[in-house]
PDB file of N, CA and C in Angstrom:
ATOM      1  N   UNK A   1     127.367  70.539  75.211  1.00  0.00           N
ATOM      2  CA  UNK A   1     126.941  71.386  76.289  1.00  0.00           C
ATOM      3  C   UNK A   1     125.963  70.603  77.174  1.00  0.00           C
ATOM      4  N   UNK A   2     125.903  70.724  78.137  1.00  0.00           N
ATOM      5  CA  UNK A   2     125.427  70.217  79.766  1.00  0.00           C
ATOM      6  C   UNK A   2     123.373  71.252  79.784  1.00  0.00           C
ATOM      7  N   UNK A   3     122.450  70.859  79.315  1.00  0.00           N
ATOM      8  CA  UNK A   3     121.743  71.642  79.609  1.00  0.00           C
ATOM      9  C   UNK A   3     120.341  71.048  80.366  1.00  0.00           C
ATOM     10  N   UNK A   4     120.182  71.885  81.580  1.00  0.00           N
ATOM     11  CA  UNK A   4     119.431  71.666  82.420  1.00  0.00           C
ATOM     12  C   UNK A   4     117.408  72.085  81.935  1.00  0.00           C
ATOM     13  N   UNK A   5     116.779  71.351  81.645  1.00  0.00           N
ATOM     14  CA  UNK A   5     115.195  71.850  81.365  1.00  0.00           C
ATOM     15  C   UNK A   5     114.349  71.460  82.159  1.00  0.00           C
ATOM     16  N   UNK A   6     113.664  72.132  83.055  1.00  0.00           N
ATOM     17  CA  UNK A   6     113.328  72.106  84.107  1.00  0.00           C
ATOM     18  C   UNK A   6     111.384  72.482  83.500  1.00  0.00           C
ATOM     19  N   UNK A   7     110.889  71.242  83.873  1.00  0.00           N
ATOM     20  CA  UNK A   7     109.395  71.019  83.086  1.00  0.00           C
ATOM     21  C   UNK A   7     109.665  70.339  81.842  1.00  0.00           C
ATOM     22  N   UNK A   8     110.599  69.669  81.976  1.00  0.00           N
ATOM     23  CA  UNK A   8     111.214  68.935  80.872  1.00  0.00           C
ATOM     24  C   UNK A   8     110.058  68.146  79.856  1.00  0.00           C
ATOM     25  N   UNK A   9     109.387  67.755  80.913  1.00  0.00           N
ATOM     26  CA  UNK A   9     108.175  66.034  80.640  1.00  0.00           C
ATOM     27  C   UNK A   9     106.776  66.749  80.473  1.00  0.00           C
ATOM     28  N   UNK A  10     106.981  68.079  80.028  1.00  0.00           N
ATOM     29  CA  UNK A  10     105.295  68.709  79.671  1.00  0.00           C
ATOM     30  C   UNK A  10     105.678  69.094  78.481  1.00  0.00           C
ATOM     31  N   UNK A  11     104.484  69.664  77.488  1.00  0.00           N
ATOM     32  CA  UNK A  11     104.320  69.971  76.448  1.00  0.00           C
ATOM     33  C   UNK A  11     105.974  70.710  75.806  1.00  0.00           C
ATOM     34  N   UNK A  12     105.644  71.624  76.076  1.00  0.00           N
ATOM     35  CA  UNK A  12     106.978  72.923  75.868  1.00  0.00           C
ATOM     36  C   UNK A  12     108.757  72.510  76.080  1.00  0.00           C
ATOM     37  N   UNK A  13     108.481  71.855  76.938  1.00  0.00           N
ATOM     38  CA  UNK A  13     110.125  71.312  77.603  1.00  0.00           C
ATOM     39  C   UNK A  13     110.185  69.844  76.600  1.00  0.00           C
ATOM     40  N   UNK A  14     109.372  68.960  76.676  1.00  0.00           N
ATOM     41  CA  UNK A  14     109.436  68.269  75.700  1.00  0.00           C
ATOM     42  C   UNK A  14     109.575  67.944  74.258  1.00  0.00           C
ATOM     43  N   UNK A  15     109.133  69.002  73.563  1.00  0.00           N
ATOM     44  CA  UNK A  15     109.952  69.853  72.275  1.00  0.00           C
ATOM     45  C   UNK A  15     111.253  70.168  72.001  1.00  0.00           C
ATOM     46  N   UNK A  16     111.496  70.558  73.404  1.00  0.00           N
ATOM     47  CA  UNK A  16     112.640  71.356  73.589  1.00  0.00           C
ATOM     48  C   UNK A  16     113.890  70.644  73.747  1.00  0.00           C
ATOM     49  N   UNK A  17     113.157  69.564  74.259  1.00  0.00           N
ATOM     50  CA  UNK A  17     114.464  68.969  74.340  1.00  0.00           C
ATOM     51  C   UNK A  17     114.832  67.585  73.020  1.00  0.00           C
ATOM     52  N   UNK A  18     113.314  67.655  72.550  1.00  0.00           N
ATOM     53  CA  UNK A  18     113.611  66.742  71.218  1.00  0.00           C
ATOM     54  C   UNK A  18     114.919  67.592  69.963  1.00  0.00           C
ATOM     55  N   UNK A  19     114.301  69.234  70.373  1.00  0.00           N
ATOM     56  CA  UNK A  19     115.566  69.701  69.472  1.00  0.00           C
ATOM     57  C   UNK A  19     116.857  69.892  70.215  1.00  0.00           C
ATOM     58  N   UNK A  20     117.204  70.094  71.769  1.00  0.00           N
ATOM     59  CA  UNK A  20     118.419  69.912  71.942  1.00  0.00           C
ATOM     60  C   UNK A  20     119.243  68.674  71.659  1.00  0.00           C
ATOM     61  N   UNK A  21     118.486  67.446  71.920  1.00  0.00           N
ATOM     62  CA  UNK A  21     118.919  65.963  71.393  1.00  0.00           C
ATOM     63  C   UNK A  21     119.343  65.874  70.203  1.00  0.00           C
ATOM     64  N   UNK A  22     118.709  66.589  69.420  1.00  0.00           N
ATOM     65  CA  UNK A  22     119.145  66.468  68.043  1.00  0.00           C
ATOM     66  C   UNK A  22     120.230  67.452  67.607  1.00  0.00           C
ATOM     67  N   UNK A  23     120.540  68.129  68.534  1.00  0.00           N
ATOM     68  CA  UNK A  23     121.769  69.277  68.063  1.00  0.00           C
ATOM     69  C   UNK A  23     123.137  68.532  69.005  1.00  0.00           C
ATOM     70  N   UNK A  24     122.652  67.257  69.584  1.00  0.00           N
ATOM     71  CA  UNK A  24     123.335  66.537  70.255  1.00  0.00           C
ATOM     72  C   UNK A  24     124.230  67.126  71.455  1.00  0.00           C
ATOM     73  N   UNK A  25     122.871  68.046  72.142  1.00  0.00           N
ATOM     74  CA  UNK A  25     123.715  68.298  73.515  1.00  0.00           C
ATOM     75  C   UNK A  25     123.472  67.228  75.172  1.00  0.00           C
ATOM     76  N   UNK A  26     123.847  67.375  75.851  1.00  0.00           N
ATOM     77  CA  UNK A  26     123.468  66.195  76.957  1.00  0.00           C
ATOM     78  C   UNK A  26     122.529  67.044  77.639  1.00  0.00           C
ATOM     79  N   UNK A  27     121.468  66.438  77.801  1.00  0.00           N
ATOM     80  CA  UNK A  27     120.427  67.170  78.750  1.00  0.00           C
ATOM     81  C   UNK A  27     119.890  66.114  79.883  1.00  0.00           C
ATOM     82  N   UNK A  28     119.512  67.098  80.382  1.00  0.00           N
ATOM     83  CA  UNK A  28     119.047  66.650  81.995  1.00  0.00           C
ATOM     84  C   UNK A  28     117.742  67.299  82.342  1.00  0.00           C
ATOM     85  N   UNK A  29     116.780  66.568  82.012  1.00  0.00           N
ATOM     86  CA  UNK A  29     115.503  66.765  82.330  1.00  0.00           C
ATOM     87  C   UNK A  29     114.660  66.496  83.588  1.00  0.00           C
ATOM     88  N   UNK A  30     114.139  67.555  83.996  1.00  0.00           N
ATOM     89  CA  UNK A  30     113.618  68.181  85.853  1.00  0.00           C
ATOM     90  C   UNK A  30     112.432  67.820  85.613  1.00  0.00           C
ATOM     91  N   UNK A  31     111.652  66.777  86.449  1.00  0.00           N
ATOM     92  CA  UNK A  31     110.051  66.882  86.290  1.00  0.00           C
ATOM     93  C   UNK A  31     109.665  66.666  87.658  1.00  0.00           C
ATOM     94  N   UNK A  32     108.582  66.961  88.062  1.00  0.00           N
ATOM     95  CA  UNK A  32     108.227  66.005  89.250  1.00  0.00           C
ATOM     96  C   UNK A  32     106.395  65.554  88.528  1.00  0.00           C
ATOM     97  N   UNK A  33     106.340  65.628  87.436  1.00  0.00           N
ATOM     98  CA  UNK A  33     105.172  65.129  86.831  1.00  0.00           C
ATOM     99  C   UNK A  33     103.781  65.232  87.188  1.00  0.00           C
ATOM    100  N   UNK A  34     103.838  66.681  87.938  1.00  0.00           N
ATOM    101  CA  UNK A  34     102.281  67.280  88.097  1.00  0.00           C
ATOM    102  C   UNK A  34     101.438  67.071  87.358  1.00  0.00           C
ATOM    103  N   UNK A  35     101.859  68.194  86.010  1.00  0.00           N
ATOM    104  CA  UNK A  35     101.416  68.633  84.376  1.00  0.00           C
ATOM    105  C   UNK A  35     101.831  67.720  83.572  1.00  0.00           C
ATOM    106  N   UNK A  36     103.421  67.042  83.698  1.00  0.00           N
ATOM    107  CA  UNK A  36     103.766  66.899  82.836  1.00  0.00           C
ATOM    108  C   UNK A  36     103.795  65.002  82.497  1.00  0.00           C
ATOM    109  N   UNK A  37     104.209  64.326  81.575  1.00  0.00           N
ATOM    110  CA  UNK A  37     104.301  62.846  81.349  1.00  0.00           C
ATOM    111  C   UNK A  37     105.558  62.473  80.893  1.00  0.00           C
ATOM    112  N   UNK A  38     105.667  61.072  81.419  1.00  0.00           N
ATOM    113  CA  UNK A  38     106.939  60.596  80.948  1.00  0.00           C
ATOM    114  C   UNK A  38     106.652  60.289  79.018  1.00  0.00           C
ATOM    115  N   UNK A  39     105.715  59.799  78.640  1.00  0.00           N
ATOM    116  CA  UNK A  39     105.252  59.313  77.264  1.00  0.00           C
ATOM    117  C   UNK A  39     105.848  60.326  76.698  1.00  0.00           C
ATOM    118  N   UNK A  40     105.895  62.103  77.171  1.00  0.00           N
ATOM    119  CA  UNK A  40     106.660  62.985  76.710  1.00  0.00           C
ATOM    120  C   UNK A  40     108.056  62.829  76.242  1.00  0.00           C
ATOM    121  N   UNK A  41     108.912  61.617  76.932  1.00  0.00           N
ATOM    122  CA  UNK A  41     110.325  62.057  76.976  1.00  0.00           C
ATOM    123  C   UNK A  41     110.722  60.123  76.897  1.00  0.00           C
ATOM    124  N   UNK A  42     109.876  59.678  76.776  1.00  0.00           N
ATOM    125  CA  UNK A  42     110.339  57.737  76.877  1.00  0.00           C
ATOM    126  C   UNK A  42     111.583  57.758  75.404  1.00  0.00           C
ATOM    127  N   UNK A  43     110.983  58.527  74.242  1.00  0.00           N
ATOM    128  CA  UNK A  43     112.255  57.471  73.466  1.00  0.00           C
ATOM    129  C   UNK A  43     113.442  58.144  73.825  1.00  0.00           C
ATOM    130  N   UNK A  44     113.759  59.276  74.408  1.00  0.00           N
ATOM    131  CA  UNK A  44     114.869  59.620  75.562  1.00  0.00           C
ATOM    132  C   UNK A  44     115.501  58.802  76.226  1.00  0.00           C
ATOM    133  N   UNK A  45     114.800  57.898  77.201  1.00  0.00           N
ATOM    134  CA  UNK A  45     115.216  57.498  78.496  1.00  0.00           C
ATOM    135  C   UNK A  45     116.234  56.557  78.418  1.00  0.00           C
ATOM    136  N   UNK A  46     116.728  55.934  77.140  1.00  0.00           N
ATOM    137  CA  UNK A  46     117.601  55.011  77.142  1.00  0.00           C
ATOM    138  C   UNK A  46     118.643  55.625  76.515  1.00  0.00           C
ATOM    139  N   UNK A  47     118.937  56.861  76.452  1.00  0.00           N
ATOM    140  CA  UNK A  47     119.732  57.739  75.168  1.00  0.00           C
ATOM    141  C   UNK A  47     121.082  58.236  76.206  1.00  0.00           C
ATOM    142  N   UNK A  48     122.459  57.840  75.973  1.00  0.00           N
ATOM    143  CA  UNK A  48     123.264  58.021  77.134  1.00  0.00           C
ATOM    144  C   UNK A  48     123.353  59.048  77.236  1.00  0.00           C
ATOM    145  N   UNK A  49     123.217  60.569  76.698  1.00  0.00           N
ATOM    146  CA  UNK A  49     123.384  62.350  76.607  1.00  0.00           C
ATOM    147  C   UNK A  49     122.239  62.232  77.154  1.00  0.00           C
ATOM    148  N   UNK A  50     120.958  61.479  77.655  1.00  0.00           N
ATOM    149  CA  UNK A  50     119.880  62.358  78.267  1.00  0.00           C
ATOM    150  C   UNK A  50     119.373  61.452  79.927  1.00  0.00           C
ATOM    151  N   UNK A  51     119.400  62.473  80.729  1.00  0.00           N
ATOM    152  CA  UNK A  51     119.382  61.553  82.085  1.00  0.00           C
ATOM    153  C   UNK A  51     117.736  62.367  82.688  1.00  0.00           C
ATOM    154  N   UNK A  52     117.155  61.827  83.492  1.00  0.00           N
ATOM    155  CA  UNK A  52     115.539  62.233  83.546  1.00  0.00           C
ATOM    156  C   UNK A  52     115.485  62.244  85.197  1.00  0.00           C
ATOM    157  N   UNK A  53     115.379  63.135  85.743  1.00  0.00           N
ATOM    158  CA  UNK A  53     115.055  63.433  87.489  1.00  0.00           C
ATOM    159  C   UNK A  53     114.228  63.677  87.784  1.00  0.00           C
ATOM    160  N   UNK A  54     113.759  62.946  88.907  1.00  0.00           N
ATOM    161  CA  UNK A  54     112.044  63.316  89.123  1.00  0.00           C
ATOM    162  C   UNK A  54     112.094  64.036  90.997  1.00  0.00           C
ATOM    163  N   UNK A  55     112.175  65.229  90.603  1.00  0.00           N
ATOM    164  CA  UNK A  55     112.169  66.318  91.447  1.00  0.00           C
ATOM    165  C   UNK A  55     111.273  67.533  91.531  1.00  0.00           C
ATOM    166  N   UNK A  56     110.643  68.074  92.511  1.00  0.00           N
ATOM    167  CA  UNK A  56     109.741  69.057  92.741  1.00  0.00           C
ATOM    168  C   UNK A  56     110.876  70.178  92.591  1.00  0.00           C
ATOM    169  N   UNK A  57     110.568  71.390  91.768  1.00  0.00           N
ATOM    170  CA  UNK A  57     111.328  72.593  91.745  1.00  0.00           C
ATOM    171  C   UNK A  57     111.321  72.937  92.802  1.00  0.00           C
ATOM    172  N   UNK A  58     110.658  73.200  93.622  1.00  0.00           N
ATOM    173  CA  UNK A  58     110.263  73.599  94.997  1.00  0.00           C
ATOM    174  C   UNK A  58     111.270  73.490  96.416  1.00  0.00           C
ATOM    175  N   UNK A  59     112.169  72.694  95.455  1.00  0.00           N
ATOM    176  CA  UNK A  59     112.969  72.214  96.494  1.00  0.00           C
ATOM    177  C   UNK A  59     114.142  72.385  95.899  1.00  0.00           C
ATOM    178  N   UNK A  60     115.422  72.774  96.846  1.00  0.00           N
ATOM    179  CA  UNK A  60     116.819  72.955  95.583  1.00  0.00           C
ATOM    180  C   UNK A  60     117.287  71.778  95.407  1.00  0.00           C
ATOM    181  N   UNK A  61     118.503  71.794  94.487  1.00  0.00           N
ATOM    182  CA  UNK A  61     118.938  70.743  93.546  1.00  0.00           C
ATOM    183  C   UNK A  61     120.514  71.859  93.600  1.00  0.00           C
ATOM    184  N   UNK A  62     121.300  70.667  93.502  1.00  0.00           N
ATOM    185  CA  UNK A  62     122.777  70.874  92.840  1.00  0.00           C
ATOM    186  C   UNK A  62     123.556  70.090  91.914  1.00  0.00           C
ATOM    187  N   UNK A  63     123.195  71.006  90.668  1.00  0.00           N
ATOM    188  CA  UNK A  63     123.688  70.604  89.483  1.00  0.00           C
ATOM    189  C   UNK A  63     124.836  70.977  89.107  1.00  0.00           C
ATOM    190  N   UNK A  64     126.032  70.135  88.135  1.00  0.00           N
ATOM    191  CA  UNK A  64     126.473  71.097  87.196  1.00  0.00           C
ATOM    192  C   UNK A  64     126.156  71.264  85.892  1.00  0.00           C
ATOM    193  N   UNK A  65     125.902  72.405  85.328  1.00  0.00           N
ATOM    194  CA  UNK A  65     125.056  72.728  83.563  1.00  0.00           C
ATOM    195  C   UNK A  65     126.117  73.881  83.471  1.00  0.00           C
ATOM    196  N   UNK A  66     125.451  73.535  82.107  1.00  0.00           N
ATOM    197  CA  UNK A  66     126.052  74.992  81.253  1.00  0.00           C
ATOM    198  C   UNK A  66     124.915  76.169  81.148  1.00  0.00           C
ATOM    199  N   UNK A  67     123.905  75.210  80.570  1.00  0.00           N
ATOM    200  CA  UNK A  67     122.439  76.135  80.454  1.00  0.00           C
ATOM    201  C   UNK A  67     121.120  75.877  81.125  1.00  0.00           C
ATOM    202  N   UNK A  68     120.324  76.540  81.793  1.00  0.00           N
ATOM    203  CA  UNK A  68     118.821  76.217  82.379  1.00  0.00           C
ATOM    204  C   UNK A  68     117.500  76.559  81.660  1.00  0.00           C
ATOM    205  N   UNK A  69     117.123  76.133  80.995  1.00  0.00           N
ATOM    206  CA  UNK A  69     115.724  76.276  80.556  1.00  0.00           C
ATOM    207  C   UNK A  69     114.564  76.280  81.423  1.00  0.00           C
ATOM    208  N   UNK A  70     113.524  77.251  81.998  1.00  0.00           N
ATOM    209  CA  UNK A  70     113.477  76.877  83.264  1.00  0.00           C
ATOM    210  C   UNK A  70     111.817  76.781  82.784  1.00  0.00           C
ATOM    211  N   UNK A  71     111.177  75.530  82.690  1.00  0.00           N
ATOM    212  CA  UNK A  71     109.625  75.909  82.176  1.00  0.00           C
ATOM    213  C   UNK A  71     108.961  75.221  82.865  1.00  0.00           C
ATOM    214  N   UNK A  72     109.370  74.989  84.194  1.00  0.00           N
ATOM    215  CA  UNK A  72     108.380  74.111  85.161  1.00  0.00           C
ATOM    216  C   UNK A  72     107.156  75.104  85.491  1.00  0.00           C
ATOM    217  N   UNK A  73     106.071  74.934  85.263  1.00  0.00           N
ATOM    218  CA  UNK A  73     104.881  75.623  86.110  1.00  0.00           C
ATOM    219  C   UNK A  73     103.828  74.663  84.985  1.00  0.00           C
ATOM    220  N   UNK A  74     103.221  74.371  86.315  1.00  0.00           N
ATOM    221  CA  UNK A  74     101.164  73.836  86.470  1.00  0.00           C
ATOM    222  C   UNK A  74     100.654  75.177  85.381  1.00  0.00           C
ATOM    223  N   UNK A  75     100.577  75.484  83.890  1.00  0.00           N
ATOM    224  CA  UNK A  75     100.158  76.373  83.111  1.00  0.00           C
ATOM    225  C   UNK A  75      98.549  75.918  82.963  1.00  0.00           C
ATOM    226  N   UNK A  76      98.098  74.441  83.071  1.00  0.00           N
ATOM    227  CA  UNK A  76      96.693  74.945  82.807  1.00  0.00           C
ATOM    228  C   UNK A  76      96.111  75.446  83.787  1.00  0.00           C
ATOM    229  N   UNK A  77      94.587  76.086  83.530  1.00  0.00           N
ATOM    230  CA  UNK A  77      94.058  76.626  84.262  1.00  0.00           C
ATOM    231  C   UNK A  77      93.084  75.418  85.322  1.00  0.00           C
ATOM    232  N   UNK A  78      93.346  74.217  84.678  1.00  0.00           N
ATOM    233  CA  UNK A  78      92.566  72.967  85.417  1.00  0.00           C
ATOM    234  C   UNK A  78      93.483  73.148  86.827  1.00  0.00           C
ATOM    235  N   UNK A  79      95.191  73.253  86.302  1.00  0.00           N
ATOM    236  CA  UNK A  79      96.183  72.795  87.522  1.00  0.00           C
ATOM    237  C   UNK A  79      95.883  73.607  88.551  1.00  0.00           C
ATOM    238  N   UNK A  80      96.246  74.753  87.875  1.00  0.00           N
ATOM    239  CA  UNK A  80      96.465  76.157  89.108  1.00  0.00           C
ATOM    240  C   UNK A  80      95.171  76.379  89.512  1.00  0.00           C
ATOM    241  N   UNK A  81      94.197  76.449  88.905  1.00  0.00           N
ATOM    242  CA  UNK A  81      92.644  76.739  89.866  1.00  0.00           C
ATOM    243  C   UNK A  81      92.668  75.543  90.855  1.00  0.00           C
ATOM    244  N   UNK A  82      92.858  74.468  90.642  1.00  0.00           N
ATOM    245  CA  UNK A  82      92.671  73.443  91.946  1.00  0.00           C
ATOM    246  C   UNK A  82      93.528  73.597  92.603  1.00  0.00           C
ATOM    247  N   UNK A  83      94.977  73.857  92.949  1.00  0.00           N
ATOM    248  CA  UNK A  83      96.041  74.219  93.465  1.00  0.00           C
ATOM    249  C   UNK A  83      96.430  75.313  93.290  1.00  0.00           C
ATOM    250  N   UNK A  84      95.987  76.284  93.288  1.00  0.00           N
ATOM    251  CA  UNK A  84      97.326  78.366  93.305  1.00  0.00           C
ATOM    252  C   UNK A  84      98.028  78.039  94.582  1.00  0.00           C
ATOM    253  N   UNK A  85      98.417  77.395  95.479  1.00  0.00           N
ATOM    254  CA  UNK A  85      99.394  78.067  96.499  1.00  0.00           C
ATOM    255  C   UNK A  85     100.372  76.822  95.528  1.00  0.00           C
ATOM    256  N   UNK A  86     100.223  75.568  95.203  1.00  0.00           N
ATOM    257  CA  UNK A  86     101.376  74.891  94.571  1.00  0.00           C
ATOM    258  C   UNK A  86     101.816  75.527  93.533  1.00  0.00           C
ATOM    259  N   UNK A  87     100.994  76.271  92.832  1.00  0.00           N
ATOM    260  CA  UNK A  87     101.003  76.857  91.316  1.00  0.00           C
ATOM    261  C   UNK A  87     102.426  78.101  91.384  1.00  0.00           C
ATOM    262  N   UNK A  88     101.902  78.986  92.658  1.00  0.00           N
ATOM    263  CA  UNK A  88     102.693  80.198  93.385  1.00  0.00           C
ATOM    264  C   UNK A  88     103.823  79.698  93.386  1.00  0.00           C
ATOM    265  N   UNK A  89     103.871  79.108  94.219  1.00  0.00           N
ATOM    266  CA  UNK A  89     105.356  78.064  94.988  1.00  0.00           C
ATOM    267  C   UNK A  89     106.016  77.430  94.145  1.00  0.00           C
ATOM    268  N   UNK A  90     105.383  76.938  92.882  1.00  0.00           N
ATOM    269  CA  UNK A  90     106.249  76.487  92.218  1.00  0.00           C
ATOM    270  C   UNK A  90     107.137  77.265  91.014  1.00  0.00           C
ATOM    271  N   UNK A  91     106.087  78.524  90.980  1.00  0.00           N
ATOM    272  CA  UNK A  91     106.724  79.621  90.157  1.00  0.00           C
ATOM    273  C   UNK A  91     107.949  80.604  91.080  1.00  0.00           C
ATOM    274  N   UNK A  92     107.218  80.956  92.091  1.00  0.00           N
ATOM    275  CA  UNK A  92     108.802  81.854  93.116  1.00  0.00           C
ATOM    276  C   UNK A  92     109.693  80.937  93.351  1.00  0.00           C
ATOM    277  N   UNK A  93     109.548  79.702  94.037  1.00  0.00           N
ATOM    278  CA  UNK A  93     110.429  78.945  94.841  1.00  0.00           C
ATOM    279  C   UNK A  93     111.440  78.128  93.785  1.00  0.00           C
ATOM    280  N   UNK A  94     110.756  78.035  92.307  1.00  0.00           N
ATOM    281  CA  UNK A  94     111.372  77.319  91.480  1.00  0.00           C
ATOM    282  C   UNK A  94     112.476  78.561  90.841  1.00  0.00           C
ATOM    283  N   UNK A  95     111.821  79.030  90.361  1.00  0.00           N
ATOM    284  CA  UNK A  95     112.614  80.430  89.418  1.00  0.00           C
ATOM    285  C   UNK A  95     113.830  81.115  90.661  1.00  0.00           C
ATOM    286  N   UNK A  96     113.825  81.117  91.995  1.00  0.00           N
ATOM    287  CA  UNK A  96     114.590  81.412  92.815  1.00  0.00           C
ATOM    288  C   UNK A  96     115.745  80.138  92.942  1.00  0.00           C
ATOM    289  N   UNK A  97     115.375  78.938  92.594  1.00  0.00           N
ATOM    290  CA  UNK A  97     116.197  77.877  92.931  1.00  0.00           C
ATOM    291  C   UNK A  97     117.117  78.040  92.342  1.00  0.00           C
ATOM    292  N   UNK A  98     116.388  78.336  90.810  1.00  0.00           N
ATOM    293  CA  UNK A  98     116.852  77.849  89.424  1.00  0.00           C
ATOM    294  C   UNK A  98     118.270  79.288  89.084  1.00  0.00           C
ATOM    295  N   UNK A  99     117.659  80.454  89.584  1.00  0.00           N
ATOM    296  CA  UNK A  99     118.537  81.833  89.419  1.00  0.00           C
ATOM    297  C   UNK A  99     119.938  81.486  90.375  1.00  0.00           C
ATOM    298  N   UNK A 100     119.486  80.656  91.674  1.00  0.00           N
ATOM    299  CA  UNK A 100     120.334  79.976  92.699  1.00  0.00           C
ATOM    300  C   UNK A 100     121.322  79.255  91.601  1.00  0.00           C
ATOM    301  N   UNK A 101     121.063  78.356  90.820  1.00  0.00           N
ATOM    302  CA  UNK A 101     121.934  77.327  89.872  1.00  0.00           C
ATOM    303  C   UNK A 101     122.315  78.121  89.034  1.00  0.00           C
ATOM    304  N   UNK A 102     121.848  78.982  88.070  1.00  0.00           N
ATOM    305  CA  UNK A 102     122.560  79.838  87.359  1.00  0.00           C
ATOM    306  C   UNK A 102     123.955  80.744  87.981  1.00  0.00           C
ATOM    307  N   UNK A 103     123.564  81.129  89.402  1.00  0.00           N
ATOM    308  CA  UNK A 103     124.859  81.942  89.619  1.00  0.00           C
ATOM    309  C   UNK A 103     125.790  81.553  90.118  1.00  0.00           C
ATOM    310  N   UNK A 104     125.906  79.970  90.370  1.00  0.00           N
ATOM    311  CA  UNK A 104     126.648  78.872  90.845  1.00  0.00           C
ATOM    312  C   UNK A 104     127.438  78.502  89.321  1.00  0.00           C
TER     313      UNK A 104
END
């Protein structure tokens, strides 16, 4: 299966996708690396099922997936108190993109 995780390279998405790797599905991991780190996802990057995009949710994307995991958002309170309109924007504009790719 084709699955899209979007906040791939932060805490949560990075888990997530250590166990999709291991159930050996191909994933495609969304970061634009606000929150998140590549050190998250490096022994990935050479793995032919896992490909790594460095994209702002904020902006659309056309994929094809099977599944979207969608966990991009600035969650600490360090991110979003110095930035809430990126924090906002990246929660409506992303989750709207992402509902956009799901019904595609």
């Amino acid at each position: 299966m084709r699955i899209l995780v979007t906040g791939g390279a932060g805490f949560i998405g990075s888990h997530l996708i250590d166990r999709l790797m291991a159930e050996g599905h191909e994933v495609i991991c969304l970061d634009n690396f606000y929150t998140g780190h590549k050190r998250n996802i490096l022994k990935w990057l050479a793995h032919p099922y896992f490909e790594l995009l460095r994209h702002d949710i904020t902006e659309p994307i056309r994929l094809e997936v099977d599944q979207i995991y969608h966990l991009a958002c600035p969650a600490s309170p360090v991110h979003y108190q110095y930035n809430p309109v990126k924090t906002i924007k990246t929660n409506v504009m992303g989750t709207l993109y992402m509902l956009g790719l799901a019904k595609r």
